[in-house]
PDB file of N, CA and C in Angstrom:
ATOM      1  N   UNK A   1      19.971 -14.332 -18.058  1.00  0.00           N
ATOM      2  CA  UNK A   1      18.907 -13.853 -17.203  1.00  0.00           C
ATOM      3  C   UNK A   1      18.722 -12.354 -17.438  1.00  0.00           C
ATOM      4  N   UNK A   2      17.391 -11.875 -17.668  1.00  0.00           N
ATOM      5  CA  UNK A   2      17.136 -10.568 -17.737  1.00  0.00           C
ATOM      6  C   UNK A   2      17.446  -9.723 -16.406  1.00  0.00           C
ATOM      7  N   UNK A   3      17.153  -8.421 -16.779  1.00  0.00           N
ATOM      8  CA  UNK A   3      17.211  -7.754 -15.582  1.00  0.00           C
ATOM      9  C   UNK A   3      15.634  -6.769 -15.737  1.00  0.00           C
ATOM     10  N   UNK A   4      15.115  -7.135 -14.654  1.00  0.00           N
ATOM     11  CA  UNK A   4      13.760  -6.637 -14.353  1.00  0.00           C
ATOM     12  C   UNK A   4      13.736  -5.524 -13.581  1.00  0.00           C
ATOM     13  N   UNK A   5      13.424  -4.051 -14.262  1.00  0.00           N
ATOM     14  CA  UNK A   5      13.418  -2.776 -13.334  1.00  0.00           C
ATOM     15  C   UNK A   5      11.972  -2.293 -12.727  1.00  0.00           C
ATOM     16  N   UNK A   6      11.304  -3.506 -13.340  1.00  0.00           N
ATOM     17  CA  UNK A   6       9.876  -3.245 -12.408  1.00  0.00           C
ATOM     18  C   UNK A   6       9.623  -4.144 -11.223  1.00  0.00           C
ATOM     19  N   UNK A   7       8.726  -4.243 -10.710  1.00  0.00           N
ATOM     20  CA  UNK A   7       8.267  -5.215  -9.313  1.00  0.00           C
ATOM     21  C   UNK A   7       6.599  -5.956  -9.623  1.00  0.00           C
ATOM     22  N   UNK A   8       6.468  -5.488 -10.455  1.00  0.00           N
ATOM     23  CA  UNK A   8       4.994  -6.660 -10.770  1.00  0.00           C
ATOM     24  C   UNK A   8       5.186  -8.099 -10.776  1.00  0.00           C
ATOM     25  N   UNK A   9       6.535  -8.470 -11.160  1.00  0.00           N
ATOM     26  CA  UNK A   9       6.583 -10.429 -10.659  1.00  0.00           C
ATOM     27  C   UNK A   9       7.287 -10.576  -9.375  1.00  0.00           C
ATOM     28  N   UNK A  10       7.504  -9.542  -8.533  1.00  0.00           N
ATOM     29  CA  UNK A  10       7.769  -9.674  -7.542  1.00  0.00           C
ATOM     30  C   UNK A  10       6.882 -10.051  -6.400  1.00  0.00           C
ATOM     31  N   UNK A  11       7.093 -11.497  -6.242  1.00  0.00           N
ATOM     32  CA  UNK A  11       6.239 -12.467  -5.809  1.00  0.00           C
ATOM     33  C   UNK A  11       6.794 -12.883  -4.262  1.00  0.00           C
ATOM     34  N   UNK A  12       8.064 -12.147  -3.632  1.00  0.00           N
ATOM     35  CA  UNK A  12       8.790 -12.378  -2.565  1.00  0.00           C
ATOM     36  C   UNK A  12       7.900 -11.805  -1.548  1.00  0.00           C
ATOM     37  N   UNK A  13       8.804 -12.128  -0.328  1.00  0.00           N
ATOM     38  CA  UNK A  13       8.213 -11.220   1.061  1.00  0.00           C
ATOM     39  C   UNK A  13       8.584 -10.051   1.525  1.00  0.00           C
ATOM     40  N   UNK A  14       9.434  -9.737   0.453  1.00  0.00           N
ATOM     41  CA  UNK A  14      10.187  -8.522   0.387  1.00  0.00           C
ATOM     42  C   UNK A  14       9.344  -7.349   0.087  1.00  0.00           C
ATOM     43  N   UNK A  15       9.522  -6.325   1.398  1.00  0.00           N
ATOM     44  CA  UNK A  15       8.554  -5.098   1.601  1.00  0.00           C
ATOM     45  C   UNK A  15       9.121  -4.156   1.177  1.00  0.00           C
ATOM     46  N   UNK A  16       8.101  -3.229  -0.128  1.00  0.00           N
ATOM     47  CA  UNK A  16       8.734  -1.978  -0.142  1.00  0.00           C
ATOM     48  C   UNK A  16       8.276  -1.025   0.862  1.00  0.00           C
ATOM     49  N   UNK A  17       8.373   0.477   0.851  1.00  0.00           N
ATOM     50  CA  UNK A  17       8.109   1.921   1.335  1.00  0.00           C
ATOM     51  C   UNK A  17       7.459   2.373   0.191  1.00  0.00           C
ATOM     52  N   UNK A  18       5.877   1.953   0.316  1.00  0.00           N
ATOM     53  CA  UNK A  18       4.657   2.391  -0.056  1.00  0.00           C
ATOM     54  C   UNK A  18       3.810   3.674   0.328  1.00  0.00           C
ATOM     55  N   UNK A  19       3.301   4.513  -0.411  1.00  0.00           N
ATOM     56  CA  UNK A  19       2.382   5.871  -0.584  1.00  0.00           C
ATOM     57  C   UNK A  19       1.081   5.424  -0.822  1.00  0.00           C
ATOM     58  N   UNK A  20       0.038   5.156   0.267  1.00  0.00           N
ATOM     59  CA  UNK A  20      -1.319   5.032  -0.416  1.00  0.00           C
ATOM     60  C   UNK A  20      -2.026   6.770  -0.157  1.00  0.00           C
ATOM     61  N   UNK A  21      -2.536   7.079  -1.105  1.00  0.00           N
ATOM     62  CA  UNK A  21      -3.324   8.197  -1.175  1.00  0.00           C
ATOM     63  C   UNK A  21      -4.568   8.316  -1.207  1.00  0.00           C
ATOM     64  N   UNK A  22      -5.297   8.765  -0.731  1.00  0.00           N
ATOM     65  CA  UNK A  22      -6.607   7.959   0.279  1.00  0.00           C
ATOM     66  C   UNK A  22      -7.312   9.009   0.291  1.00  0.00           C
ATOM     67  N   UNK A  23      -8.949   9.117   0.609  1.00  0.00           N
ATOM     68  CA  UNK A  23      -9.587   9.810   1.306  1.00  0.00           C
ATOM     69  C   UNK A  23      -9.913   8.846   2.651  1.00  0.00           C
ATOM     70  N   UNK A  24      -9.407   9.254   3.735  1.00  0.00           N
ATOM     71  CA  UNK A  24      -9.518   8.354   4.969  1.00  0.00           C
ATOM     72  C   UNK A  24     -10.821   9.063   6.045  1.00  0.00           C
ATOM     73  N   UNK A  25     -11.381   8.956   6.226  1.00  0.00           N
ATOM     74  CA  UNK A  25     -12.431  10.096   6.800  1.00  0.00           C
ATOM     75  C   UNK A  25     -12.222   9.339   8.615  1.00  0.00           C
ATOM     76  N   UNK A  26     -12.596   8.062   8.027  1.00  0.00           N
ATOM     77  CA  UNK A  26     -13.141   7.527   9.465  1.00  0.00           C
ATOM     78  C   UNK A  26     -11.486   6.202  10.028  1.00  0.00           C
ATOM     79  N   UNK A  27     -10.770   6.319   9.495  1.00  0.00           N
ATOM     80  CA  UNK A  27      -9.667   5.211   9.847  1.00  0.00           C
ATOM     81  C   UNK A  27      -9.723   3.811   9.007  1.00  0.00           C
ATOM     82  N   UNK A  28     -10.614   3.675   8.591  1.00  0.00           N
ATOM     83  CA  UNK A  28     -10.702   2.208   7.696  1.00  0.00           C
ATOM     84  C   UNK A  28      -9.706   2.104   7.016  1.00  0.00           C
ATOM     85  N   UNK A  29      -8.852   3.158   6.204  1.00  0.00           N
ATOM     86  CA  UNK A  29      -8.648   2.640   5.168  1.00  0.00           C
ATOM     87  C   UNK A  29      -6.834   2.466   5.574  1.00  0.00           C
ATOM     88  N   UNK A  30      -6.602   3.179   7.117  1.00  0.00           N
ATOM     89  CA  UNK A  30      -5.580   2.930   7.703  1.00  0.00           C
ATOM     90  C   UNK A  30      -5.558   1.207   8.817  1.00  0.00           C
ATOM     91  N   UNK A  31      -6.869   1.240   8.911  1.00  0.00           N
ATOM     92  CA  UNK A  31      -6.776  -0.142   9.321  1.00  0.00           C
ATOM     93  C   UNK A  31      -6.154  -1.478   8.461  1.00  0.00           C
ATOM     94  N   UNK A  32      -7.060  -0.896   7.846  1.00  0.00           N
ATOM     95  CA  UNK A  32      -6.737  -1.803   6.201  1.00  0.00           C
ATOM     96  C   UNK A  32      -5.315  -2.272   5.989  1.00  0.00           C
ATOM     97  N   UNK A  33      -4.403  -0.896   6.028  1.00  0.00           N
ATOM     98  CA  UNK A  33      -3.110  -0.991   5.791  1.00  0.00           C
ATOM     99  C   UNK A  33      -2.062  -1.635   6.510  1.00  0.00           C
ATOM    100  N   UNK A  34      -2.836  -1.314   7.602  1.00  0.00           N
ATOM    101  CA  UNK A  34      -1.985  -1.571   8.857  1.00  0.00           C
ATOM    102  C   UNK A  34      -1.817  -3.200   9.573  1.00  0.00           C
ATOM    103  N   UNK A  35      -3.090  -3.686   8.652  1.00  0.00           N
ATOM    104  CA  UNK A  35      -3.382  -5.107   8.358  1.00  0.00           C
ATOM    105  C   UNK A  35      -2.177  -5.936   7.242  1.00  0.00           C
ATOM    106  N   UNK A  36      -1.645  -5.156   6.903  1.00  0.00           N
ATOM    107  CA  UNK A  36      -0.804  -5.643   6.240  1.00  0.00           C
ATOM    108  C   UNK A  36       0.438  -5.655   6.329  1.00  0.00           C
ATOM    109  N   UNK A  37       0.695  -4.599   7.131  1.00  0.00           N
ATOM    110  CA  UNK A  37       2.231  -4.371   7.749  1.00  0.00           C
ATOM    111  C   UNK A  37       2.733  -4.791   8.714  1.00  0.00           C
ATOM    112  N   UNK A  38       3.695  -4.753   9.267  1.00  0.00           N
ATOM    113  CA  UNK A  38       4.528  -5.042  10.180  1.00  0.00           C
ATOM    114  C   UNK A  38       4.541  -4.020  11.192  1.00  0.00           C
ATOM    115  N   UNK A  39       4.466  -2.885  10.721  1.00  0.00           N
ATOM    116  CA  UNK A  39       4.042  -1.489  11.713  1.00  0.00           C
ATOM    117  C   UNK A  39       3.029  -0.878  11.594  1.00  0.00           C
ATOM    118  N   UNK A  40       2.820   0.376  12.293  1.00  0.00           N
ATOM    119  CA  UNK A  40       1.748   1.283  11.972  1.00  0.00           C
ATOM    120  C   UNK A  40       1.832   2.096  10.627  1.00  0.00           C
ATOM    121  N   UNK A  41       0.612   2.440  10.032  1.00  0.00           N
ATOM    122  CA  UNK A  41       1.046   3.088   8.448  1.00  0.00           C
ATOM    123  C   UNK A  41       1.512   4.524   9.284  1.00  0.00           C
ATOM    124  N   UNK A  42       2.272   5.348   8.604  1.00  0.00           N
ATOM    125  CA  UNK A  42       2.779   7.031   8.589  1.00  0.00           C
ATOM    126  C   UNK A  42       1.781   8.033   8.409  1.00  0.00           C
ATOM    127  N   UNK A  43       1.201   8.680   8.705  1.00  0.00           N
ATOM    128  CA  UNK A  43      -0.019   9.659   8.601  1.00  0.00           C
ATOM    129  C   UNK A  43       0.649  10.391   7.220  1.00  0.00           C
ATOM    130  N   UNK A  44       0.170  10.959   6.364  1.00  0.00           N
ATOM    131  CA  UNK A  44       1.027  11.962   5.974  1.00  0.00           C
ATOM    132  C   UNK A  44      -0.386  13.036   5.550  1.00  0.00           C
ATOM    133  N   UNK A  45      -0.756  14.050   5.170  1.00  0.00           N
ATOM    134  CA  UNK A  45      -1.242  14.937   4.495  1.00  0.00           C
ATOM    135  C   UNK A  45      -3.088  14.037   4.168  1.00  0.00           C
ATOM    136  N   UNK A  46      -2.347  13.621   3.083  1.00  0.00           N
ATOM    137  CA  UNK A  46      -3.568  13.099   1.849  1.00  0.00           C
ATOM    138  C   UNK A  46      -3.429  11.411   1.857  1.00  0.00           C
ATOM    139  N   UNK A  47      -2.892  10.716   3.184  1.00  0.00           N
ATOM    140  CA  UNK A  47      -2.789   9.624   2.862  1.00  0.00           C
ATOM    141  C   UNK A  47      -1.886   8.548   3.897  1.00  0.00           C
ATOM    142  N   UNK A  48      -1.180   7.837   3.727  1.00  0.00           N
ATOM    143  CA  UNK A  48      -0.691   6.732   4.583  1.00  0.00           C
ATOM    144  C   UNK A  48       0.701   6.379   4.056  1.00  0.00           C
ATOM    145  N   UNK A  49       1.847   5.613   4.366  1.00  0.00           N
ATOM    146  CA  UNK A  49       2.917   5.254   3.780  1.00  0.00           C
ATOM    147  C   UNK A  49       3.183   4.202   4.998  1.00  0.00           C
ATOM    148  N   UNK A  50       3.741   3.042   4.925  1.00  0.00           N
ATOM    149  CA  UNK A  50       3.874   1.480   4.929  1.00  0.00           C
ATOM    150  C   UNK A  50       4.527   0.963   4.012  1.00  0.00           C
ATOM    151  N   UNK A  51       5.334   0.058   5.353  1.00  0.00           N
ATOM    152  CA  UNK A  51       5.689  -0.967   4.661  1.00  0.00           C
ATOM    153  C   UNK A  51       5.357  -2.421   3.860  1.00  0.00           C
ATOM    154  N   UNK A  52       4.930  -2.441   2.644  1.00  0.00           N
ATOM    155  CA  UNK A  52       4.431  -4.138   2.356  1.00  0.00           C
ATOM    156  C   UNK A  52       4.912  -4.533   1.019  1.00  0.00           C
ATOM    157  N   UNK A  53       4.512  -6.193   1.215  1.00  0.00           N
ATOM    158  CA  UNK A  53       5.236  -7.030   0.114  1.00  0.00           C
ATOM    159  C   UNK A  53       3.927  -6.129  -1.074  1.00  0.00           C
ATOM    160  N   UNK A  54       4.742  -6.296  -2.566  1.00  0.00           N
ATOM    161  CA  UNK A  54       4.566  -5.795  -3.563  1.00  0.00           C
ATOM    162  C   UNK A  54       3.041  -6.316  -3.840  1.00  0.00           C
ATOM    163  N   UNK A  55       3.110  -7.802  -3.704  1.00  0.00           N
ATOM    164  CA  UNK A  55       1.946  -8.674  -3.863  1.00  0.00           C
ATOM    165  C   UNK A  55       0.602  -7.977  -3.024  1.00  0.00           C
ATOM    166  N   UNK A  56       0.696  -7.608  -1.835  1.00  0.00           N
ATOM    167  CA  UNK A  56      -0.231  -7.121  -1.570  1.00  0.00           C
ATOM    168  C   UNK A  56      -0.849  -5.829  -1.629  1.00  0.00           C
ATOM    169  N   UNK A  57      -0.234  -5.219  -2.551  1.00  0.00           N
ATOM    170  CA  UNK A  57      -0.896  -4.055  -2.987  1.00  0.00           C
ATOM    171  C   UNK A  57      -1.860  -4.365  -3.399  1.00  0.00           C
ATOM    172  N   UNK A  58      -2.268  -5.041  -4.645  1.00  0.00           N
ATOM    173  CA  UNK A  58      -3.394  -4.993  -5.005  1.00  0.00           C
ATOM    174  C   UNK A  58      -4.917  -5.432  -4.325  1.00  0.00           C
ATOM    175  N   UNK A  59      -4.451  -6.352  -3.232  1.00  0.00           N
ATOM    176  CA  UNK A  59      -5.808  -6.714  -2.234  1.00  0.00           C
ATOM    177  C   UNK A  59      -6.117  -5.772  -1.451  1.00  0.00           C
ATOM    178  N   UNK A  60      -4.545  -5.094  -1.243  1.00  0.00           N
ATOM    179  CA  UNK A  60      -4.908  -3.472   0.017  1.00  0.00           C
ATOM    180  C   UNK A  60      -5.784  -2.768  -1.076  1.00  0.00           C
ATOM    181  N   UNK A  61      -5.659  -2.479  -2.109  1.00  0.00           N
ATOM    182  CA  UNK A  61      -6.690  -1.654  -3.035  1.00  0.00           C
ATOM    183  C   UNK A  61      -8.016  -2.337  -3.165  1.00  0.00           C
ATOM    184  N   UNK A  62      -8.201  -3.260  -3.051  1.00  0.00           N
ATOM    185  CA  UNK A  62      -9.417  -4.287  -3.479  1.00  0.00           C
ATOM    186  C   UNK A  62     -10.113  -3.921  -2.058  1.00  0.00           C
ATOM    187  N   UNK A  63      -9.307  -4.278  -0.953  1.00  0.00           N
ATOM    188  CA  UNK A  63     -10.388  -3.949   0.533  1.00  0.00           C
ATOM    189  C   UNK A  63     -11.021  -2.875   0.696  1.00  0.00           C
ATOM    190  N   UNK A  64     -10.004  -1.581   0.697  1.00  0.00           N
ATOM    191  CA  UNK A  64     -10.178  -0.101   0.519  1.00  0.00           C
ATOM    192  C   UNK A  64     -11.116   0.203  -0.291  1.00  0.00           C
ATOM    193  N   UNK A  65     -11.411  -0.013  -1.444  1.00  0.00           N
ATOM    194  CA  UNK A  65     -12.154   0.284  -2.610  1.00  0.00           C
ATOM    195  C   UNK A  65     -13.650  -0.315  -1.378  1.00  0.00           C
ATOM    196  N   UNK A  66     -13.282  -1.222  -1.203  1.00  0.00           N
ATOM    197  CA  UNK A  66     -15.067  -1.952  -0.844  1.00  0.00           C
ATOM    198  C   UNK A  66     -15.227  -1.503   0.556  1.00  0.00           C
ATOM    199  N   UNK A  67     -14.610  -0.837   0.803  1.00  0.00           N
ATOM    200  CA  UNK A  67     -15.413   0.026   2.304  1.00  0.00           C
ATOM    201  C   UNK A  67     -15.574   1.529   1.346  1.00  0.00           C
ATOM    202  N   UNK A  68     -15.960   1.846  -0.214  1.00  0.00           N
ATOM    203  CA  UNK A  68     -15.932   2.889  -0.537  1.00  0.00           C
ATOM    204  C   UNK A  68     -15.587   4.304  -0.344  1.00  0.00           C
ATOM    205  N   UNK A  69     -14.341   3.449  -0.139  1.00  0.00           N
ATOM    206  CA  UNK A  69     -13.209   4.660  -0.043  1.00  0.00           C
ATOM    207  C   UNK A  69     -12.652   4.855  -1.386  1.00  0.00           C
ATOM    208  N   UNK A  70     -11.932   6.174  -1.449  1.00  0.00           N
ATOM    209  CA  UNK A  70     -11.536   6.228  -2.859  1.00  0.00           C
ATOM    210  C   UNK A  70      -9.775   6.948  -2.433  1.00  0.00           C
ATOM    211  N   UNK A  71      -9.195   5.404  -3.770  1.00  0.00           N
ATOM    212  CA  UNK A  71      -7.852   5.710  -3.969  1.00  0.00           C
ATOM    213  C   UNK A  71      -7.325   6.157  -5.049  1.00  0.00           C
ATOM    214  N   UNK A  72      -6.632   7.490  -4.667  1.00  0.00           N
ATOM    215  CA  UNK A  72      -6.162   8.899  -5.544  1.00  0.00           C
ATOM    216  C   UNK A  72      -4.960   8.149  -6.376  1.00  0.00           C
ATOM    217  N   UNK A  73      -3.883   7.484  -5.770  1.00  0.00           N
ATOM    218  CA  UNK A  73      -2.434   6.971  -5.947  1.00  0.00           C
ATOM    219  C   UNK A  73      -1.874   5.937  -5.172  1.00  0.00           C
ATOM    220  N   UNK A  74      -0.888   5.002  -6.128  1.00  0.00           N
ATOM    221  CA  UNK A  74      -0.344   4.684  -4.803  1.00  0.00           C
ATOM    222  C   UNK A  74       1.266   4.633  -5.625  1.00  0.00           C
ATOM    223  N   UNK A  75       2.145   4.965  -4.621  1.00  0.00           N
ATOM    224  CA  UNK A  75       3.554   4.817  -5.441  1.00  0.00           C
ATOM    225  C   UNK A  75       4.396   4.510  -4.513  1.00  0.00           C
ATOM    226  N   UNK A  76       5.151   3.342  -5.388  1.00  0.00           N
ATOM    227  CA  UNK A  76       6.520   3.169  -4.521  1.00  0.00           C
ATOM    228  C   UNK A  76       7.563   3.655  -4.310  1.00  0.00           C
ATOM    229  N   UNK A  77       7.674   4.174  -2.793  1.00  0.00           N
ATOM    230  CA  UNK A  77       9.080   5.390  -2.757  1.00  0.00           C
ATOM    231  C   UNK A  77      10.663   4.461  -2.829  1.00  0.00           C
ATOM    232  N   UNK A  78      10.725   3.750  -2.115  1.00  0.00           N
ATOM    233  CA  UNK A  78      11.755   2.637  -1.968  1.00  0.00           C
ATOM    234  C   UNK A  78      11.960   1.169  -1.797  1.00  0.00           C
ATOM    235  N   UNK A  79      12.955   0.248  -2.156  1.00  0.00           N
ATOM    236  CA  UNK A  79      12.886  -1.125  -1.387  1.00  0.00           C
ATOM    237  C   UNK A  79      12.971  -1.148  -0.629  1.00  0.00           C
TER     238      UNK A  79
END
């Protein structure tokens, strides 16, 4: 069995400690997030941090994008 140091087939329910970097003007794009978590997203500066499964990153980007918002980054700080 290999050993996998990325998370792209990480297909579990297992949530990382996510960085979305956002222009948030009006809250959408924290709704968005917050739709996906288990808690409230983290305010930070330029953006949001949450907890979620790996898998749903990419639909949190897909929603965000279509309320034309625009996403700067997103990076995973921890499992």
């Amino acid at each position: 069995m290999k050993s996998v140091a990325h998370t792209p087939e990480d297909y579990t329910d297992r949530v990382y400690r996510v960085y979305f970097e956002v222009m948030d003007v009006d809250g959408k794009a924290e709704s968005i997030i917050a739709s996906y978590s288990k808690e409230l997203p983290l305010k930070k500066a330029f953006g949001y941090e949450a907890n979620v499964a790996m898998q749903m990153i990419p639909e949190i980007v897909r929603r965000i994008t279509a309320e034309n918002i625009a996403v700067y980054q997103i990076v995973r700080l921890q499992k």
